[in-house]
N, C-alpha and C. Protein backbone atom coordinates (compact mmCIF):
# COMPACT_ATOMS: atom_id res chain seq x y z
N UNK A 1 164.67 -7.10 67.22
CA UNK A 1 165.77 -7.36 66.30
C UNK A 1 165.51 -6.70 64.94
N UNK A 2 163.89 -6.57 64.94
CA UNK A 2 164.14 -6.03 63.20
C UNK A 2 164.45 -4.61 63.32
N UNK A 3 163.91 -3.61 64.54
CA UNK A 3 163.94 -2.34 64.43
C UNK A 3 165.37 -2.51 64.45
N UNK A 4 166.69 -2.78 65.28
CA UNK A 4 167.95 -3.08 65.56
C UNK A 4 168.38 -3.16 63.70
N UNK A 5 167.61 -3.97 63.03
CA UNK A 5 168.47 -4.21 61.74
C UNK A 5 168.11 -3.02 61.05
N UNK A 6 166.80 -2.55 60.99
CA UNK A 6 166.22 -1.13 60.40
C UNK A 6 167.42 -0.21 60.74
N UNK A 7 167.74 0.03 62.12
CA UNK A 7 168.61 1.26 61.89
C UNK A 7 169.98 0.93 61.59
N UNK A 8 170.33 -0.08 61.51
CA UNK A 8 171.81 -0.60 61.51
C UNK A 8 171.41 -0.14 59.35
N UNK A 9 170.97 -0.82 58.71
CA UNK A 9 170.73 -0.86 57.42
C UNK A 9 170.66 1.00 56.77
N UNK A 10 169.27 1.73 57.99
CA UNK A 10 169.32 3.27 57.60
C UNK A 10 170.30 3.95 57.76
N UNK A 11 171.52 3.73 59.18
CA UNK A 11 172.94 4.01 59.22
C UNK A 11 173.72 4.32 57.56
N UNK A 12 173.96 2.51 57.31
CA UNK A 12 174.20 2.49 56.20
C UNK A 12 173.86 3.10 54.90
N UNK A 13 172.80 3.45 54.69
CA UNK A 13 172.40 4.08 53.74
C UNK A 13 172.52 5.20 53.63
N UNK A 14 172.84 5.99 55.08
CA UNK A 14 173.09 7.76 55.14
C UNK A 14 174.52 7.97 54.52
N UNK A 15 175.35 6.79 54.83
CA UNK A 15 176.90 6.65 54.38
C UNK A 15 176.79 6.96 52.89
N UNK A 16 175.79 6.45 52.29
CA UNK A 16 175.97 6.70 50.59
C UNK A 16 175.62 7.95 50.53
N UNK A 17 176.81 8.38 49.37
CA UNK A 17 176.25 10.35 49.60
C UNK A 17 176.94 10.57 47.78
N UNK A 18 175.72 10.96 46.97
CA UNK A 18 176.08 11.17 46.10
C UNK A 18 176.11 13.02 45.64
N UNK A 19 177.39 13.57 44.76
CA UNK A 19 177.69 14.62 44.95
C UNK A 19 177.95 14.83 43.26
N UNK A 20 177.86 16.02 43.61
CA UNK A 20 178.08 16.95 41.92
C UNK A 20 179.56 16.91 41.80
N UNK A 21 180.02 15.84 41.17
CA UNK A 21 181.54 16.01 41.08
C UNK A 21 182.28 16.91 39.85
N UNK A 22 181.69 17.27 38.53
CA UNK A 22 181.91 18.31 37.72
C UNK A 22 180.44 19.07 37.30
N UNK A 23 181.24 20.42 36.61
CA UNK A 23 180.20 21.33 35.91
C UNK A 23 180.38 22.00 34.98
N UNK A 24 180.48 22.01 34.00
CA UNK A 24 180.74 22.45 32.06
C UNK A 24 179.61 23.46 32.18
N UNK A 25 179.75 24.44 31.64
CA UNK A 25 179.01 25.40 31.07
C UNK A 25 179.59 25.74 30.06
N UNK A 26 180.98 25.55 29.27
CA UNK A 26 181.68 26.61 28.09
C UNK A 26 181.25 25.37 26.76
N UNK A 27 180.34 24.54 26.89
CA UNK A 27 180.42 23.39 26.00
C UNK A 27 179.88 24.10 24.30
N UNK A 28 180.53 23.98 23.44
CA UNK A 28 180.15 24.58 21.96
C UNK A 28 180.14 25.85 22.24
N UNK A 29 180.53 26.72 23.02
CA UNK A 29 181.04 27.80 23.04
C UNK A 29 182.08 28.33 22.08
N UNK A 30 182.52 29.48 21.67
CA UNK A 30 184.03 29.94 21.36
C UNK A 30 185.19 29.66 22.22
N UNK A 31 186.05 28.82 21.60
CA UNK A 31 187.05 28.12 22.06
C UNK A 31 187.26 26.93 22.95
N UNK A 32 185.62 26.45 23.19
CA UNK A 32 185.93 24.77 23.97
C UNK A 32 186.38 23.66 23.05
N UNK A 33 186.86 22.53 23.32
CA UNK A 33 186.40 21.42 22.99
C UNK A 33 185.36 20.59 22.83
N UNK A 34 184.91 21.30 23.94
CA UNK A 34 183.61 19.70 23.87
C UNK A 34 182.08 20.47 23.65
N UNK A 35 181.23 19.58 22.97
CA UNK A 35 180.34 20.82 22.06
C UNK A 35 179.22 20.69 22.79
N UNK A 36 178.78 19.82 23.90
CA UNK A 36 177.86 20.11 25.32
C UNK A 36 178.13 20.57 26.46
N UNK A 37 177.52 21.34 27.09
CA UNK A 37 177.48 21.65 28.86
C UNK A 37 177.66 20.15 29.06
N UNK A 38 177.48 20.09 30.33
CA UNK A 38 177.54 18.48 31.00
C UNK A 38 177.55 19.14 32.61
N UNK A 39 176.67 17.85 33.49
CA UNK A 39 176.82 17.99 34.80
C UNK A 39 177.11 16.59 34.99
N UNK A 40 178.12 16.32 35.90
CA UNK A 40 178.51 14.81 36.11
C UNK A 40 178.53 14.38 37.65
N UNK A 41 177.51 13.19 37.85
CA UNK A 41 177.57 13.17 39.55
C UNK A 41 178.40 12.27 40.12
N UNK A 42 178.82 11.39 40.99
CA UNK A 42 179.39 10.81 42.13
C UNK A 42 179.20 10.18 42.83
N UNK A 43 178.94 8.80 43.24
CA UNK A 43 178.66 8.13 44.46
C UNK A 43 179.91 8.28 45.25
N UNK A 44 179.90 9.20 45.84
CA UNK A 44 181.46 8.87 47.00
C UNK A 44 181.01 7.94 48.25
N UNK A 45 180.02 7.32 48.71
CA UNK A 45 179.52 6.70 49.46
C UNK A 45 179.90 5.44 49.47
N UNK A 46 179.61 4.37 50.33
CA UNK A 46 179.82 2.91 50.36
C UNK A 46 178.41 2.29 50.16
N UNK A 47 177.55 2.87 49.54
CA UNK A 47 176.08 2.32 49.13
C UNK A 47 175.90 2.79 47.89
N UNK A 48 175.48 1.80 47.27
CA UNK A 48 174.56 1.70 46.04
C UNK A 48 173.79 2.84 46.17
N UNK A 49 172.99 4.07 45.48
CA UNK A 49 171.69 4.74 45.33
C UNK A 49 171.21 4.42 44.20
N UNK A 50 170.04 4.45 44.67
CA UNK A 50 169.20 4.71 43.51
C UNK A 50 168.66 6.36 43.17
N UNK A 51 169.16 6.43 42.11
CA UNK A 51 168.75 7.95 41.71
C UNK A 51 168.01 8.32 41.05
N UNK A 52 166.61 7.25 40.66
CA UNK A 52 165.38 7.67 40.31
C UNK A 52 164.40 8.59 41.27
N UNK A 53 163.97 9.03 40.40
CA UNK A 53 163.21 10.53 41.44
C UNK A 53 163.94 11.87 42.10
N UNK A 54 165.55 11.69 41.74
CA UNK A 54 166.12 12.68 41.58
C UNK A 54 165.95 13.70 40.72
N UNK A 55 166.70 14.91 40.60
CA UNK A 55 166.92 15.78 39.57
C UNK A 55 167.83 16.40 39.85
N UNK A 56 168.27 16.92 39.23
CA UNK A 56 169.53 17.86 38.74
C UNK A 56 168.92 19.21 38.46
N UNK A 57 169.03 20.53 38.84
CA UNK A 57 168.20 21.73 38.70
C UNK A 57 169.44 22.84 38.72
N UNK A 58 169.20 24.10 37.72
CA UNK A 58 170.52 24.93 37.14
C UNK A 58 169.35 25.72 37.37
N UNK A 59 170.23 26.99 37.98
CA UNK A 59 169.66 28.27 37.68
C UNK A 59 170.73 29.13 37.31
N UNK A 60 170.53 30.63 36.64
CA UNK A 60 171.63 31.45 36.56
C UNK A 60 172.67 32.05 38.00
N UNK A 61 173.36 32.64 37.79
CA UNK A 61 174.06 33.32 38.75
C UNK A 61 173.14 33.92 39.71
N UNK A 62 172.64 35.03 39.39
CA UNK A 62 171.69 36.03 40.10
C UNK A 62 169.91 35.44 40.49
N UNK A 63 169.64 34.37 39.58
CA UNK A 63 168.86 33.74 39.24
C UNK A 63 167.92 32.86 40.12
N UNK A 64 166.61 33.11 40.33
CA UNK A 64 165.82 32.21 41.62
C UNK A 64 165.09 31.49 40.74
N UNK A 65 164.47 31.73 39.25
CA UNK A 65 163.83 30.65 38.39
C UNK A 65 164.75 29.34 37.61
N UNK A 66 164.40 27.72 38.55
CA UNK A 66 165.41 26.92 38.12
C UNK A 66 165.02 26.08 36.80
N UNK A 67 165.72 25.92 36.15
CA UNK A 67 165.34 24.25 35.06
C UNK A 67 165.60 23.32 35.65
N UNK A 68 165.11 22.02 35.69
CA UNK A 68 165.76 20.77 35.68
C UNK A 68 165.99 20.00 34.69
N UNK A 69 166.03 18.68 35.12
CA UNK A 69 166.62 17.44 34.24
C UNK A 69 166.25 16.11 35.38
N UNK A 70 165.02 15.60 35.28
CA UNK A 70 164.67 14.43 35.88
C UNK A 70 165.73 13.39 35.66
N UNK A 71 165.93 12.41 36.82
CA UNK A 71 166.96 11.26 36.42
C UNK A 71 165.96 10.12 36.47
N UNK A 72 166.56 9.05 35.86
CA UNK A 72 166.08 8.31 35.75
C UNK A 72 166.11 6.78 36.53
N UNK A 73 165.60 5.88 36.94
CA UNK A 73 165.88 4.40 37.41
C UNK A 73 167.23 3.62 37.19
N UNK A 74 168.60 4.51 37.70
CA UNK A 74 169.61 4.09 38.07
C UNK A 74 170.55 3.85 39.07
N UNK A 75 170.71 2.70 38.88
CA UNK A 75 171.51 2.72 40.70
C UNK A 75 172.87 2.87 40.77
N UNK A 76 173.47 3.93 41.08
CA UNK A 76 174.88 4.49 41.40
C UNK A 76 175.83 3.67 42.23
N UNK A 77 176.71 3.25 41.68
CA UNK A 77 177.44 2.08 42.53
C UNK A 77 178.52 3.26 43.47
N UNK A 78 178.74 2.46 44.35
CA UNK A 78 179.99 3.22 45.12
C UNK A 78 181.54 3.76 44.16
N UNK A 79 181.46 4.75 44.20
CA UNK A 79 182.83 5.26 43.22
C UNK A 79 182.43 4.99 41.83
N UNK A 80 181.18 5.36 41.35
CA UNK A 80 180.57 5.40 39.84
C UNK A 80 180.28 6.45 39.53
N UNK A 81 180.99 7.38 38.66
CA UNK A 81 180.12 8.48 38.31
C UNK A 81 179.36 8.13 37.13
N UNK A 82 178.31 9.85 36.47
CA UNK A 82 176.99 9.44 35.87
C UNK A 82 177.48 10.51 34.96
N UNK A 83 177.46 10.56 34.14
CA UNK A 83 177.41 11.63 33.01
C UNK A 83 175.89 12.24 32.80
N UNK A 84 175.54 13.04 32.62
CA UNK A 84 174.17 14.54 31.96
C UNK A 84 174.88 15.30 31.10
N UNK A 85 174.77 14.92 29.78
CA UNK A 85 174.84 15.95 28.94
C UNK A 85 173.80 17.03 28.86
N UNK A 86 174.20 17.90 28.57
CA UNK A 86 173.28 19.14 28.07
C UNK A 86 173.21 19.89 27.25
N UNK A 87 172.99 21.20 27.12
CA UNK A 87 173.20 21.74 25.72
C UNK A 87 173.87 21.90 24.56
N UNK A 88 174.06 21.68 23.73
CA UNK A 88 174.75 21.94 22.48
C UNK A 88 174.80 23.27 22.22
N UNK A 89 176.12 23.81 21.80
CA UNK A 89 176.44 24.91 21.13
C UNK A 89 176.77 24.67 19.56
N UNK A 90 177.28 25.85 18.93
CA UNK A 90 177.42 25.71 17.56
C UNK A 90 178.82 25.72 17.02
N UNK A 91 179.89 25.65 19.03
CA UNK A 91 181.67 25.73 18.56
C UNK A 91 181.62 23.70 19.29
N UNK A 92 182.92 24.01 19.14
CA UNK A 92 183.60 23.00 20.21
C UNK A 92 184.00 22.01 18.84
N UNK A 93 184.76 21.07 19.12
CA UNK A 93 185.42 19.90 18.33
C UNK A 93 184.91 18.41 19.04
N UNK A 94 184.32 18.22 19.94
CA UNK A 94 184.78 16.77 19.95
C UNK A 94 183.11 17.00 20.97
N UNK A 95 182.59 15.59 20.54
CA UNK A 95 181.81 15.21 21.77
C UNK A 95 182.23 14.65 22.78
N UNK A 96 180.81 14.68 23.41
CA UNK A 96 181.26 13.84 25.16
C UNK A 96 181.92 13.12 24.66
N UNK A 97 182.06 11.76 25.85
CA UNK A 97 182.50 10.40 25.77
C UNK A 97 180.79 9.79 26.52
N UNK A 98 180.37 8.39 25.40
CA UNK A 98 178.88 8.65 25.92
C UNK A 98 178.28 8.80 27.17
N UNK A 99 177.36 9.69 27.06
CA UNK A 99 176.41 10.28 28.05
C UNK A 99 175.71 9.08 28.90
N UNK A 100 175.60 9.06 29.97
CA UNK A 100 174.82 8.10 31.15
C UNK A 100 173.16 9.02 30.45
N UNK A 101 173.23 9.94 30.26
CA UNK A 101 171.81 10.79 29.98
C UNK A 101 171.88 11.55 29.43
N UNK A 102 171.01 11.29 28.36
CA UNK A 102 171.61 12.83 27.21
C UNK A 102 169.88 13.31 27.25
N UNK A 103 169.85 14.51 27.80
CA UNK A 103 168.95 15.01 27.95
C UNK A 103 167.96 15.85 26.16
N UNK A 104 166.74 16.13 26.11
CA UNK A 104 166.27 16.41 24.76
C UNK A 104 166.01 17.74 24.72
N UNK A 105 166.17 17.75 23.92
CA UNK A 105 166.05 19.35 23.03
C UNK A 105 164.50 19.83 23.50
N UNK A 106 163.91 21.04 24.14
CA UNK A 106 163.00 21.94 24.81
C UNK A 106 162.07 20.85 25.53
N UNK A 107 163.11 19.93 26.02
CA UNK A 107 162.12 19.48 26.89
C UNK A 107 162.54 19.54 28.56
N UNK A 108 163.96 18.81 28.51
CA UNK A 108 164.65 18.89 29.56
C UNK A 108 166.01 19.42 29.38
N UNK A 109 166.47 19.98 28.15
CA UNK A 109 167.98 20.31 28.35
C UNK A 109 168.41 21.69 29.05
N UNK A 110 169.47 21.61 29.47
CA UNK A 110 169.73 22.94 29.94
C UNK A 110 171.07 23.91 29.55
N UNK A 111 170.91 24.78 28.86
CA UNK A 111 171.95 25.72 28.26
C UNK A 111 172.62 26.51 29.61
N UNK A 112 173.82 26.33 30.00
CA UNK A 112 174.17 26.49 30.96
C UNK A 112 175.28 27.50 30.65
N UNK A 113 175.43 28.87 31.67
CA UNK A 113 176.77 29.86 31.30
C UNK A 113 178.10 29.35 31.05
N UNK A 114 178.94 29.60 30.34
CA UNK A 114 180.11 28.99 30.68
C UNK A 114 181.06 29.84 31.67
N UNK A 115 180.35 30.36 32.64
CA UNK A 115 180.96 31.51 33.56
C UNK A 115 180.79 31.20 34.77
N UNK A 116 179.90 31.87 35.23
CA UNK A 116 178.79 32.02 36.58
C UNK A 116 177.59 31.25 36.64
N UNK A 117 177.13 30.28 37.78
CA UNK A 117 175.96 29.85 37.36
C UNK A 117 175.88 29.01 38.50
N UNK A 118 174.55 28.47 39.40
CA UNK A 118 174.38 27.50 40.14
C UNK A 118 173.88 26.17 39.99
N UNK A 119 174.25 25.03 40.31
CA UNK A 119 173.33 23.83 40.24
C UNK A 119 173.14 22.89 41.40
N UNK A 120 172.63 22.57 41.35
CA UNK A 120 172.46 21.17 42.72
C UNK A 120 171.64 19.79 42.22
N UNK A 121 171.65 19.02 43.27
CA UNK A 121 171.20 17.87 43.23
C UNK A 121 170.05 17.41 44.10
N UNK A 122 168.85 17.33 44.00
CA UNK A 122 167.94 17.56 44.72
C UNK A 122 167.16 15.73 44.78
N UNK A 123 166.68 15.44 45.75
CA UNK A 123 166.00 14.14 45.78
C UNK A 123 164.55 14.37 45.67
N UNK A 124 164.41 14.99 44.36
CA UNK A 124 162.55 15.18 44.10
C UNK A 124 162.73 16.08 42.54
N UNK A 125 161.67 15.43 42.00
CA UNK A 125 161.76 15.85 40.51
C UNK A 125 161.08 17.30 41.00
N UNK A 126 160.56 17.78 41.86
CA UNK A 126 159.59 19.08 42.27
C UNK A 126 160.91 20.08 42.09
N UNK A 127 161.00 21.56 41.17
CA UNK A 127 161.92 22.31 41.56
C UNK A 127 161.54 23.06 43.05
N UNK A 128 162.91 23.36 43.12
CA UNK A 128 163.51 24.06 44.70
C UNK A 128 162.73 25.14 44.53
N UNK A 129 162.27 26.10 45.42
CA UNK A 129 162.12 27.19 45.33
C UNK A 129 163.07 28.48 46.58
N UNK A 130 164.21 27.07 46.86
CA UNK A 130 165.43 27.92 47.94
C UNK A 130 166.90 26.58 47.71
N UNK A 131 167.81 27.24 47.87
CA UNK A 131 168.66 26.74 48.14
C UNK A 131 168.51 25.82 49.05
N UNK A 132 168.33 26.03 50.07
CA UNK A 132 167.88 25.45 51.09
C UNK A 132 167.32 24.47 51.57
N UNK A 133 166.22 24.69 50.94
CA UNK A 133 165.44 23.45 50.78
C UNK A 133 165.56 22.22 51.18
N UNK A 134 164.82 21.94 51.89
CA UNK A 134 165.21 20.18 52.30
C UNK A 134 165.92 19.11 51.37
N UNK A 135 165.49 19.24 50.59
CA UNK A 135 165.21 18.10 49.55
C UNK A 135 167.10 18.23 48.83
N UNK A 136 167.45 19.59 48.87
CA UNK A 136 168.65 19.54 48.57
C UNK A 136 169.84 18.73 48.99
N UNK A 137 170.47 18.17 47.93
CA UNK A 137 171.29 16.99 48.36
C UNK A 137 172.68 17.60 48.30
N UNK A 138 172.89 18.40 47.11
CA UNK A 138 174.26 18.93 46.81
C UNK A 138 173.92 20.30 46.22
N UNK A 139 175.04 21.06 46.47
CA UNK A 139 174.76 22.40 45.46
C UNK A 139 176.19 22.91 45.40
N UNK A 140 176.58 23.59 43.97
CA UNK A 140 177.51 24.10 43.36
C UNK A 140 177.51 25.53 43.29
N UNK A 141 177.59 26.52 43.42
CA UNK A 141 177.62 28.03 42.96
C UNK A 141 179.10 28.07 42.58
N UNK A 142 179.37 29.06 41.29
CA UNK A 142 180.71 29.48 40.80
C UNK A 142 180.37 30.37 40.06
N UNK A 143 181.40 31.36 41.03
CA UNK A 143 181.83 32.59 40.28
C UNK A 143 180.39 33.42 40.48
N UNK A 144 179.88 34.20 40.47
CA UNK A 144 179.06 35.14 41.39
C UNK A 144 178.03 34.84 41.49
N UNK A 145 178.30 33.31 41.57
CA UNK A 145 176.41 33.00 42.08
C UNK A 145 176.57 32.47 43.38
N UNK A 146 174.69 33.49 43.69
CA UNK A 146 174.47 33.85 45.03
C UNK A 146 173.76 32.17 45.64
N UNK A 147 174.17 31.31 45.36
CA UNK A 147 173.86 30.29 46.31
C UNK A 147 175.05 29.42 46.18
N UNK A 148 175.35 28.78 47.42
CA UNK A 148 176.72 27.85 47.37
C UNK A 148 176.59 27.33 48.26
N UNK A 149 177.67 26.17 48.72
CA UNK A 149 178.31 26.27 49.99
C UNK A 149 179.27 26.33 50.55
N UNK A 150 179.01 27.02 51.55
CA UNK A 150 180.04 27.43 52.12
C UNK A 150 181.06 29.07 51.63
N UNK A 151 181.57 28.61 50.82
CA UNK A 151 182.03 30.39 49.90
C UNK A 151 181.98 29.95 48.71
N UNK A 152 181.84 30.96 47.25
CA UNK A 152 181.41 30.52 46.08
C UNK A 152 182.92 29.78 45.51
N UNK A 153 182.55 29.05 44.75
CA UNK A 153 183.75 28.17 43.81
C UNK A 153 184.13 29.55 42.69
N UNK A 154 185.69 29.11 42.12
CA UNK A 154 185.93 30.52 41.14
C UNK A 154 185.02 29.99 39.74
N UNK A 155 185.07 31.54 39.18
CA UNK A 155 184.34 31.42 37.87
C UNK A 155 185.04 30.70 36.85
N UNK A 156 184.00 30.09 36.30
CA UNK A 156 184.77 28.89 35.16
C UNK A 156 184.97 29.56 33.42
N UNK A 157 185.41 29.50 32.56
CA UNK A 157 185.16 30.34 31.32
C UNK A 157 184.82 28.76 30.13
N UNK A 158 185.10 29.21 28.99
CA UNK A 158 184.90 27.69 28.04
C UNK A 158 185.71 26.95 28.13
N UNK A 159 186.67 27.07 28.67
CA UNK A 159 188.04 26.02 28.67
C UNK A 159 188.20 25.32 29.69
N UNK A 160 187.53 26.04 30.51
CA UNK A 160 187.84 25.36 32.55
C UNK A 160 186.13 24.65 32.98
N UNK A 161 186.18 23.99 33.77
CA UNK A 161 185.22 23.28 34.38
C UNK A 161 185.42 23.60 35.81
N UNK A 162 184.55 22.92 36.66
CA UNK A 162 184.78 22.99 38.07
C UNK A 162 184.26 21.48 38.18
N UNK A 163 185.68 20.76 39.32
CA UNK A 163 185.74 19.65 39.23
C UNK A 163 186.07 19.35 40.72
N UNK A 164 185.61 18.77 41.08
CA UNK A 164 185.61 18.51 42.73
C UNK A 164 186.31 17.46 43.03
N UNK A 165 187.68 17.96 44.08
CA UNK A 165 188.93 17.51 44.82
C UNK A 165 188.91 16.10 44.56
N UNK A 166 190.23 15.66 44.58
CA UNK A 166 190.11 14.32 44.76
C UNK A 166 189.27 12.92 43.89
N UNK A 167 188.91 13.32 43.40
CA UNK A 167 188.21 12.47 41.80
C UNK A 167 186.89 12.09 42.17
N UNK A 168 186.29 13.13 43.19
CA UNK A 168 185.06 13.79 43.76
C UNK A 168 184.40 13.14 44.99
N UNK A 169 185.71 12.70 45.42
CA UNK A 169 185.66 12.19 46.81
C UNK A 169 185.72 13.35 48.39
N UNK A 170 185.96 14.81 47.95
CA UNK A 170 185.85 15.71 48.81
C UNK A 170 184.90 16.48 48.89
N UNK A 171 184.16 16.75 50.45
CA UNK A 171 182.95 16.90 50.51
C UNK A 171 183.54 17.64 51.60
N UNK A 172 183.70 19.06 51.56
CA UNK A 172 183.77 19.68 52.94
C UNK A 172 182.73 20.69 53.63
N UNK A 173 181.75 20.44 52.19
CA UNK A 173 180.45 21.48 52.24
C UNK A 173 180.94 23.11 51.73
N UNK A 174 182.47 23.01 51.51
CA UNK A 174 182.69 24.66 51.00
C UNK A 174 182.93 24.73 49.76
N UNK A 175 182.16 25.63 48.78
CA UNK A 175 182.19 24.97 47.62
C UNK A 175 183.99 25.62 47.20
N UNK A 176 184.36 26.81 47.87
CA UNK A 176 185.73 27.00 47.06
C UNK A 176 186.81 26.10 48.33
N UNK A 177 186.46 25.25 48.75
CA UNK A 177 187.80 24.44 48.66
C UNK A 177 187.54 22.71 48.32
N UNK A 178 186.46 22.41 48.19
CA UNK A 178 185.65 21.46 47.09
C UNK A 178 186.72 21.59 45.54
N UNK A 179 185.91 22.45 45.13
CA UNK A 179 186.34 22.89 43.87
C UNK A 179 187.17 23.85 43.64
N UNK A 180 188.54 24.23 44.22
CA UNK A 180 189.70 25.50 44.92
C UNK A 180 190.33 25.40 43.39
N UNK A 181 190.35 24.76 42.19
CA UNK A 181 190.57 24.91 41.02
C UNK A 181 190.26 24.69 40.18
N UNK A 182 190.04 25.90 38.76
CA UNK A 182 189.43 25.32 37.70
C UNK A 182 190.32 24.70 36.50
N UNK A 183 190.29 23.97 36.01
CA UNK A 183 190.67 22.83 35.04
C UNK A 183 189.96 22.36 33.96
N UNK A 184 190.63 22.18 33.10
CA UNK A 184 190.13 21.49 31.47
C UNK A 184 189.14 20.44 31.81
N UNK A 185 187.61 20.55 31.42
CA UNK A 185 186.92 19.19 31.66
C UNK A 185 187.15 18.21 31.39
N UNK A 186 186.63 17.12 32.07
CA UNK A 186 187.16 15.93 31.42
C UNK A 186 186.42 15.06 32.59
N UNK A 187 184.98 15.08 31.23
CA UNK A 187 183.89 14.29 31.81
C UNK A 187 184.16 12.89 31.77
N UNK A 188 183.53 12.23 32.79
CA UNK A 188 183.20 10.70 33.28
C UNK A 188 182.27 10.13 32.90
N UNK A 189 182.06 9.03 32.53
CA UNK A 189 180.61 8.04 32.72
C UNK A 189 180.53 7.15 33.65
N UNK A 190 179.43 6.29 33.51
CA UNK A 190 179.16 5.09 34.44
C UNK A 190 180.09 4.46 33.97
């Protein structure tokens, strides 16, 4: 009976699937609003996660050397997103709306293109050294970056974000019909 409840419970837990539901790169740029990058995630799942020992990892377009952003001892409720702020620029008018994680200046932040650029969601503070990678939970490419899924999402500029279908409840594994339009950000918190 306990192995019976073990997999009935691990079932359950595969159901929780947390996803990169937006991606800001034009933040304090010329002509944004909002004066940080930001990556914002998603529980689209019916389970709680815990997303300590996660990370969040950006590389450029063309780019195989990644940064991250360790997360911290939070548990993602079903239909909760998480706000990651990130870099500051020297344009934009308005801040976030507060950050779930506001990451620090040369330690963990990440200055992100407001164009082209990849990120994912990985279950290990260790960076990727492939897309691929096991450990990979989610991944984003837009606009000529060479890792994605499925076909690349379009390129975003300072004004547009890439924001995933459905209020980031669509998961088809392709990132351009995931994210098939770009749109004015308009980050979330917990």
């Amino acid at each position: 009976i306990y192995l019976l409840l073990a997999v009935i419970l691990g079932t359950a837990s595969s159901n929780a699937q947390v996803v990169i539901s937006q991606a800001y790169g034009g933040g304090g740029n010329n002509g944004s609003t909002y004066t940080n990058d930001f990556i914002e995630l998603f529980n689209r799942g019916t389970v709680a996660v815990n997303i300590n020992g996660y990370s969040i990892q950006y590389a450029s377009a063309a780019g195989s050397n990644w940064s991250k952003t360790d997360l911290p001892n939070f548990t993602l409720q079903p239909g909760q997103y998480y706000l990651v702020q990130q870099a500051q620029g020297a344009g934009g008018t308005t801040a976030l709306p507060s950050p779930d994680l506001v990451t620090v200046l040369d330690v963990n932040q990440i200055a992100m293109s407001g164009t082209n650029f990849k990120v994912l969601l990985a279950n290990t503070t260790t960076l990727v050294t492939s897309v691929t990678d096991a450990q990979v939970i989610d991944l984003l490419g837009v606009g000529t970056a060479n890792g994605f899924e499925g076909t690349v999402a379009p390129a975003l500029t300072n004004t547009t974000a890439a924001i995933r279908n459905n209020n980031g409840c669509t998961d088809t594994n392709n990132n351009a019909s995931d994210f098939d339009t770009t749109q004015a950000p308009a980050p979330r918190n917990s």
